[in-house]
C-alpha atoms as a PDB file:
ATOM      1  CA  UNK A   1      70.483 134.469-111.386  1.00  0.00           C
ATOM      2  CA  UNK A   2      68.814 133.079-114.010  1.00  0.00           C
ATOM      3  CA  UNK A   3      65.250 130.551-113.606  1.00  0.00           C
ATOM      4  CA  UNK A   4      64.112 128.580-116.072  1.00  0.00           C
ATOM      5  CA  UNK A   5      60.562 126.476-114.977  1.00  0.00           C
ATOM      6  CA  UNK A   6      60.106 122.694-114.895  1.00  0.00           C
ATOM      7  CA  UNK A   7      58.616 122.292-118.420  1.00  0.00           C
ATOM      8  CA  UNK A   8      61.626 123.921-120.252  1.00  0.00           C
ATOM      9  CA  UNK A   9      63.787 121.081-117.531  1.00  0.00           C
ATOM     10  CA  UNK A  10      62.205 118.194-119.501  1.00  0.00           C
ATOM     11  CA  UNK A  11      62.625 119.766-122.370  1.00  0.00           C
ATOM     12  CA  UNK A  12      66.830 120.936-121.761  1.00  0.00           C
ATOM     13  CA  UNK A  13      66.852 117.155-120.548  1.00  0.00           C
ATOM     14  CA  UNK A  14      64.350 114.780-122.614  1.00  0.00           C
ATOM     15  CA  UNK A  15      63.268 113.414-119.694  1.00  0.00           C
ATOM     16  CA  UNK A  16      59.542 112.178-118.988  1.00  0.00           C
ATOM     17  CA  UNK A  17      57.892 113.912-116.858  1.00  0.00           C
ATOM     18  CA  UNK A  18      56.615 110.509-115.476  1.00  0.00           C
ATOM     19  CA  UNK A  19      60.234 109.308-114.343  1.00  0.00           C
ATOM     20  CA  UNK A  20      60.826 112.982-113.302  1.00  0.00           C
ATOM     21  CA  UNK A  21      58.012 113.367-110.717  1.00  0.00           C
ATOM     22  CA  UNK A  22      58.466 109.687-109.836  1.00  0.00           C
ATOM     23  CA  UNK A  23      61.876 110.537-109.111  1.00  0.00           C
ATOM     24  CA  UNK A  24      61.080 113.934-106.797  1.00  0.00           C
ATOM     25  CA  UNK A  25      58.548 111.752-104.903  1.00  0.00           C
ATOM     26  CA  UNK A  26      61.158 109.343-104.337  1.00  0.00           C
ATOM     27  CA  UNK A  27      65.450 109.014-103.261  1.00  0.00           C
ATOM     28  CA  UNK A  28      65.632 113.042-105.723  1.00  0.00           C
ATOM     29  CA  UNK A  29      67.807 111.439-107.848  1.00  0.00           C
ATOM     30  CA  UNK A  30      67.517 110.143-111.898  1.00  0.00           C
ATOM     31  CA  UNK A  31      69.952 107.385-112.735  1.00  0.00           C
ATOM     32  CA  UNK A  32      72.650 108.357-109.647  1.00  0.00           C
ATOM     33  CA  UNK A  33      72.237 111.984-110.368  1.00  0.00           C
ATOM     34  CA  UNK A  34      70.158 114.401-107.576  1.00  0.00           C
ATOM     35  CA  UNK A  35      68.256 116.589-109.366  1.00  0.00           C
ATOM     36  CA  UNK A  36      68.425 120.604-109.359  1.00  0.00           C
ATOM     37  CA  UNK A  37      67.030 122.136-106.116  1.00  0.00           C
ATOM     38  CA  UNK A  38      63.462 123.425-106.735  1.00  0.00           C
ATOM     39  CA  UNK A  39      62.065 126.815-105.500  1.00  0.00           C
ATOM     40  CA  UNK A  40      58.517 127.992-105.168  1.00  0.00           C
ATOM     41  CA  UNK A  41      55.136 126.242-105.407  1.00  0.00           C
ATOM     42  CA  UNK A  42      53.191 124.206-107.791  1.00  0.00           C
ATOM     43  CA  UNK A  43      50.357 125.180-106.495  1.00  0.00           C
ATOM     44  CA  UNK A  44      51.194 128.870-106.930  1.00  0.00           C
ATOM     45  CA  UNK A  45      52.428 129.399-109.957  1.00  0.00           C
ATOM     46  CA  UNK A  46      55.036 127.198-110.237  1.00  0.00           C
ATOM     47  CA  UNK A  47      58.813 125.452-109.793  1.00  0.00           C
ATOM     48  CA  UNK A  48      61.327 127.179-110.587  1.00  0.00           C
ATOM     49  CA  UNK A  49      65.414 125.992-111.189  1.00  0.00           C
ATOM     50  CA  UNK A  50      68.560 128.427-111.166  1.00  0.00           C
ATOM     51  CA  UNK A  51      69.909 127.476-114.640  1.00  0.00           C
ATOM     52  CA  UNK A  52      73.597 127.159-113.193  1.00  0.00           C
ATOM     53  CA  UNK A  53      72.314 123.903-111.186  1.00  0.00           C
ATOM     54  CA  UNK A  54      70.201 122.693-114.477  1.00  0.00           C
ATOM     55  CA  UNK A  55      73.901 122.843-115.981  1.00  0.00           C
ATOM     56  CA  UNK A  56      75.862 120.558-113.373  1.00  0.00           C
ATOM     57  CA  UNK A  57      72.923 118.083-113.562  1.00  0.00           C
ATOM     58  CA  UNK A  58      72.963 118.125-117.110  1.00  0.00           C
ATOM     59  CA  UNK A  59      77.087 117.798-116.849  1.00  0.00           C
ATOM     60  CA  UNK A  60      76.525 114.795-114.038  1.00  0.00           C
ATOM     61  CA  UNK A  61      73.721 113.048-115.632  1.00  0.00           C
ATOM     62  CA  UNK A  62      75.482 112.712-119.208  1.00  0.00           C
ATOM     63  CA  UNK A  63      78.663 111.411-117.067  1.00  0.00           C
ATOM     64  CA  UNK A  64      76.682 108.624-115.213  1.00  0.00           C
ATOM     65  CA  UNK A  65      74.979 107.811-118.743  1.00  0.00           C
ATOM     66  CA  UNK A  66      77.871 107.410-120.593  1.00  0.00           C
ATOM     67  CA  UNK A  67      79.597 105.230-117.591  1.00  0.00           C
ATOM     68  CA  UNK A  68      76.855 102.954-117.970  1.00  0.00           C
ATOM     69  CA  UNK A  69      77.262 102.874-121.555  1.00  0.00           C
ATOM     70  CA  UNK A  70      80.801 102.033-121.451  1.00  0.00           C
ATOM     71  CA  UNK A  71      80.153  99.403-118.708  1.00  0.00           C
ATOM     72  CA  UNK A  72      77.304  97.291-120.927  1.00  0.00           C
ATOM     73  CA  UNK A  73      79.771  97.635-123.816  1.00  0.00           C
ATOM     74  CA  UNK A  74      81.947  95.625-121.605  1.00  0.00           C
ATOM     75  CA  UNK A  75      80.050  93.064-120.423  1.00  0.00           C
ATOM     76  CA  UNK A  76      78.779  92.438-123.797  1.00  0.00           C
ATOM     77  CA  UNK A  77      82.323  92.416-125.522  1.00  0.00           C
ATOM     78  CA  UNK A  78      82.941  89.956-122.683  1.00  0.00           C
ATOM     79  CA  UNK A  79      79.920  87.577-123.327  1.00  0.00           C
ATOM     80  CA  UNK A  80      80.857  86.995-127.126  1.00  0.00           C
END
């Protein structure tokens, strides 16, 4: 299995790490989409992610984004 550590997440995703930790504090989950599963410690040398689940978040995340997308586009189309 690969691992790949938290920084090199944010940077695979472009996500803040603000809205990131906000979201592990909070419901796990960035715009509908759970986040990988973590392993280890940050205390002790770190969080770690098995690439495969980096992947299907990536995968799911880009889905939910571009359904919201689409679903603004609508509304606006329908305003004018």
């Amino acid at each position: 299995m690969i691992w790949i550590d938290e920084a090199s997440f944010l940077k695979i995703t472009k996500i803040r790490w603000i809205t990131y930790y906000n979201a592990r504090l909070g419901n796990n989950n960035i715009g509908g989409t759970e986040l990988p599963p973590i392993k280890g410690d940050r205390h002790n040398g770190g969080v770690k992610m098995a690439l495969d689940d980096v992947i299907h978040f990536l995968a799911d995340y880009n889905d939910a984004a571009e359904a919201i997308i689409s679903h603004i586009r609508k509304v606006n189309s329908a305003i004018q």
